[in-house]
C-alpha atoms as a PDB file:
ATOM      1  CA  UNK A   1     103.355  46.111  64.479  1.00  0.00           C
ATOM      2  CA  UNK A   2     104.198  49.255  66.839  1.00  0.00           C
ATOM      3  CA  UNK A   3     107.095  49.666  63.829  1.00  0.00           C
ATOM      4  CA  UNK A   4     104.601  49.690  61.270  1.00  0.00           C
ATOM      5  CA  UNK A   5     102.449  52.493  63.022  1.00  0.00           C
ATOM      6  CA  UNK A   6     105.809  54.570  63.858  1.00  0.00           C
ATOM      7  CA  UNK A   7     106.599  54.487  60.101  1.00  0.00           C
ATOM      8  CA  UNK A   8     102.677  55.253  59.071  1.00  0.00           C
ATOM      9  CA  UNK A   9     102.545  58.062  61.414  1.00  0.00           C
ATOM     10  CA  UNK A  10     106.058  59.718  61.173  1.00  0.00           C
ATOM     11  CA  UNK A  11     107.533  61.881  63.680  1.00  0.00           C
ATOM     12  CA  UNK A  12     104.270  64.425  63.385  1.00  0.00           C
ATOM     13  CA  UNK A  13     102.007  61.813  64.078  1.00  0.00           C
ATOM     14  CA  UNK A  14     104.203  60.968  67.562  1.00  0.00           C
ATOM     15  CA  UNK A  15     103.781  64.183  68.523  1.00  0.00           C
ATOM     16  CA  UNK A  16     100.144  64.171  67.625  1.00  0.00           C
ATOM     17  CA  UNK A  17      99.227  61.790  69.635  1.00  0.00           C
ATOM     18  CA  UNK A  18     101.302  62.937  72.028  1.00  0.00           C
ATOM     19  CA  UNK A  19      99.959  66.095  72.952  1.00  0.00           C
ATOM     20  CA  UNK A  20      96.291  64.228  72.891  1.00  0.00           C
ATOM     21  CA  UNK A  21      97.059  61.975  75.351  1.00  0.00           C
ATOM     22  CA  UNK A  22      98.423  64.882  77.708  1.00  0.00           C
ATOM     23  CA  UNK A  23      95.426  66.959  76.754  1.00  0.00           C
ATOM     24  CA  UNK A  24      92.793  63.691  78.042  1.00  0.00           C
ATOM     25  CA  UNK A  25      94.902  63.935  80.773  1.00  0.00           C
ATOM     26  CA  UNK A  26      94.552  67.428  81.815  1.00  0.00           C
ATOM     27  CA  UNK A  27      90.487  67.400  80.740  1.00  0.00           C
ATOM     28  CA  UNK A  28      89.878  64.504  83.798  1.00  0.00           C
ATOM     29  CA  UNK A  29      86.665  65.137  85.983  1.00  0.00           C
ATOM     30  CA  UNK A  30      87.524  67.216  89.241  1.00  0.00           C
ATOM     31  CA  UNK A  31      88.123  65.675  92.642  1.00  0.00           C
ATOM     32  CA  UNK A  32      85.237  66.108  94.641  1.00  0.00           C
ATOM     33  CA  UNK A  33      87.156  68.339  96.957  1.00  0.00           C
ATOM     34  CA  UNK A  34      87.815  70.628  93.824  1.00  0.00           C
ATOM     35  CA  UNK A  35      83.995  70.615  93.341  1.00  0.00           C
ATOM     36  CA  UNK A  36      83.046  71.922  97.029  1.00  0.00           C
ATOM     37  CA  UNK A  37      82.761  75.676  97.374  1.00  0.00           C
ATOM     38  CA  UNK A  38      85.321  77.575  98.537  1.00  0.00           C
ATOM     39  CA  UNK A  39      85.437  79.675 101.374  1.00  0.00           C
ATOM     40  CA  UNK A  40      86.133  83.004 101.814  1.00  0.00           C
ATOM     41  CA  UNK A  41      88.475  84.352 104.990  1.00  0.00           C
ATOM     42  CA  UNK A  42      86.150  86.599 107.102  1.00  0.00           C
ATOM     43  CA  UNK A  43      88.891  89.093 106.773  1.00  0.00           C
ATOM     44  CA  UNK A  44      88.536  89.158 102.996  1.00  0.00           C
ATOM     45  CA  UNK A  45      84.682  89.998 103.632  1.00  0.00           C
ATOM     46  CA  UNK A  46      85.283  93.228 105.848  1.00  0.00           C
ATOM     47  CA  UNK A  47      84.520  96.291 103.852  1.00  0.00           C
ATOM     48  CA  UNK A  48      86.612  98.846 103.680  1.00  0.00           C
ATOM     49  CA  UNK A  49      86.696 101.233 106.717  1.00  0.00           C
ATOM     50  CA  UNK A  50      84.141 104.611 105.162  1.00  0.00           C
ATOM     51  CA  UNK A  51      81.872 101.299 104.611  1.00  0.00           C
ATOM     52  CA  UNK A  52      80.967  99.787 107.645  1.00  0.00           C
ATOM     53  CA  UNK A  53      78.070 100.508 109.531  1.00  0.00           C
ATOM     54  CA  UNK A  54      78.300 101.649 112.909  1.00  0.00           C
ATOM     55  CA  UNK A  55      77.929  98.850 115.870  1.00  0.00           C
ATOM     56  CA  UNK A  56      75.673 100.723 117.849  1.00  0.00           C
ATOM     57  CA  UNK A  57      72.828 103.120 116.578  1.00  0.00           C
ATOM     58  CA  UNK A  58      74.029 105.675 118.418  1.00  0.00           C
ATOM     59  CA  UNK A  59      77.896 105.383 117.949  1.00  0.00           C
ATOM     60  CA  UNK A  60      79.313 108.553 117.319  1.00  0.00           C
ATOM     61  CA  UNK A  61      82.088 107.678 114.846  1.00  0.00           C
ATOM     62  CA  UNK A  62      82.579 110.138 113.309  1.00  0.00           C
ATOM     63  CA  UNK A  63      82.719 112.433 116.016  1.00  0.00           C
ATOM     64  CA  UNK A  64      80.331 114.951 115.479  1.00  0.00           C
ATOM     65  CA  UNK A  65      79.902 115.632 118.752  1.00  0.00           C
ATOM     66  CA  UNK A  66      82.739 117.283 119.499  1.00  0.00           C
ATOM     67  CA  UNK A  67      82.120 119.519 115.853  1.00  0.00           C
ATOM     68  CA  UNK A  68      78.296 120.677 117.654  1.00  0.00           C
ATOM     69  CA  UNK A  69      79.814 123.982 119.346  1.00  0.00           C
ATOM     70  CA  UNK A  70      79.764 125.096 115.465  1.00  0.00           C
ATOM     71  CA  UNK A  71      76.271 124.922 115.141  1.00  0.00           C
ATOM     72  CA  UNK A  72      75.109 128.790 114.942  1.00  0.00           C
ATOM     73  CA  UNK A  73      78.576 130.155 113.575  1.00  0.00           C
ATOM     74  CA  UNK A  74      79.765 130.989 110.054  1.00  0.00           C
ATOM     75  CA  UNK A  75      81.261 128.584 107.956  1.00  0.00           C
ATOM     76  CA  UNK A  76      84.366 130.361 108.383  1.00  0.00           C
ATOM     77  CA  UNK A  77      85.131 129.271 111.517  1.00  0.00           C
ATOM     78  CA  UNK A  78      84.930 125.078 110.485  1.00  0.00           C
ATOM     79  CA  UNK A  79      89.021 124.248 111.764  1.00  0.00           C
ATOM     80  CA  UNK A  80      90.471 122.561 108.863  1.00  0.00           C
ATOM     81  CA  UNK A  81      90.582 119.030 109.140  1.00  0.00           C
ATOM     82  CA  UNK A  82      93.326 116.320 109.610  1.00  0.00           C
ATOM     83  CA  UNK A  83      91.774 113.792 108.152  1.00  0.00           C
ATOM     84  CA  UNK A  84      89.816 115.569 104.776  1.00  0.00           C
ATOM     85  CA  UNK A  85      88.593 112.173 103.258  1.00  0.00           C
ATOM     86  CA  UNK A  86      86.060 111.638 106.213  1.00  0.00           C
ATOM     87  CA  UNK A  87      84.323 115.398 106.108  1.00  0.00           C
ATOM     88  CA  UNK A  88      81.758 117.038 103.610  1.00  0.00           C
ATOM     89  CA  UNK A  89      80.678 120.404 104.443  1.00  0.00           C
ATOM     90  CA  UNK A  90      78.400 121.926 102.280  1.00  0.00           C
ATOM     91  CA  UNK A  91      75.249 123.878 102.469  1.00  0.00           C
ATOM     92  CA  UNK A  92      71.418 122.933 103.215  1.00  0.00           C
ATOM     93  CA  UNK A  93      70.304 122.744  99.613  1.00  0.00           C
ATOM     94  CA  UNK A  94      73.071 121.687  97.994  1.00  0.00           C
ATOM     95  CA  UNK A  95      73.183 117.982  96.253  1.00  0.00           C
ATOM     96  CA  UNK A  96      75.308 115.318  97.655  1.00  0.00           C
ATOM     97  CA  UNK A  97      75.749 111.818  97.120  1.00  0.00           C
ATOM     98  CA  UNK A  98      73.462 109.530  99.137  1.00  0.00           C
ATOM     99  CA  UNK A  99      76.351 106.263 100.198  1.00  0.00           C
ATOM    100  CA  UNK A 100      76.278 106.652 104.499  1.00  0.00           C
ATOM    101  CA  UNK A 101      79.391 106.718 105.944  1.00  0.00           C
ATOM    102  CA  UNK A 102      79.213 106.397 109.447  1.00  0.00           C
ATOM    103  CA  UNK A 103      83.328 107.366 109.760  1.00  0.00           C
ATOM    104  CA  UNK A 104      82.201 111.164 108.105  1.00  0.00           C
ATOM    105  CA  UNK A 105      81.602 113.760 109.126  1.00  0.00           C
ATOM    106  CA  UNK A 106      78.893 116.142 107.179  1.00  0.00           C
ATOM    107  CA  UNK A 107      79.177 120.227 108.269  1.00  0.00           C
ATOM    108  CA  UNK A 108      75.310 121.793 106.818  1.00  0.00           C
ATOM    109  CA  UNK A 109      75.669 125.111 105.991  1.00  0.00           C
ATOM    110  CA  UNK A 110      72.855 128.067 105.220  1.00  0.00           C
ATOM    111  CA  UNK A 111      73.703 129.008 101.600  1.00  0.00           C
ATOM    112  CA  UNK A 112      72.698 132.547 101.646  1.00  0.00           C
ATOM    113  CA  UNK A 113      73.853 133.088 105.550  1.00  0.00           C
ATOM    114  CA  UNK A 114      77.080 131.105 105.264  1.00  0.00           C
ATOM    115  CA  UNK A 115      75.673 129.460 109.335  1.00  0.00           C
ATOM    116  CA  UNK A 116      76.148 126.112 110.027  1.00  0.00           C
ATOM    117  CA  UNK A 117      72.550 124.622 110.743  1.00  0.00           C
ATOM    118  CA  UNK A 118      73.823 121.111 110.774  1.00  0.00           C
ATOM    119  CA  UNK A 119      76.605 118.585 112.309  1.00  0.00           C
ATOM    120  CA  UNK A 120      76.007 114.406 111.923  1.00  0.00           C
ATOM    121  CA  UNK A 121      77.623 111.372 110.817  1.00  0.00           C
ATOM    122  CA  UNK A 122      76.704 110.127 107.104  1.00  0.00           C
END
């Protein structure tokens, strides 16, 4: 009888059948601990470092208070920084994008004066 089948089907047919039996195979239910959701590493949580809010309210991070002396002098005299992804300086009025950064540091400037009014974290 399996002869009979072999010689209704032909070599196509094999392979047919073949490939549906893998297929059922491959299409079986998940193992329950497939089904459980997966966990993410705390490490793959932390947000990158201009991210993360500071620990403490009052954690100067960004270290503007060493940059406070410049309060009252011209722009001109900001030093130029090391680190120029971490520091905006630009004037009172001026628009600015609203993200917080706790890690930079934001120079506020008198547009007409060229004075520094300003130096914070943000």
């Amino acid at each position: 009888m399996a002869s009979d089948r072999r010689g209704a089907l032909g070599k196509g047919g094999l392979i047919v059948l073949a490939g549906a039996a893998l297929l059922a195979a491959c299409s079986s239910t998940p193992a329950a601990d497939e089904t459980a959701p997966r966990t993410v590493e705390k490490a793959q949580l932390t947000p990158p470092v201009g991210s993360r809010m500071p620990t403490a309210p009052t954690a100067d991070l960004c270290k503007a208070g060493e940059m406070q002396y410049l309060v009252g002098k011209p722009r001109g005299e900001i030093p130029v920084p090391v680190d120029v992804v971490n520091r905006r300086v630009t004037c009172t009025e001026c628009a600015i994008t609203e993200e917080f950064s706790a890690y930079r540091l934001n120079i506020f400037y008198d547009r007409e004066t060229g004075i520094i009014e300003q130096v914070r974290c943000g």
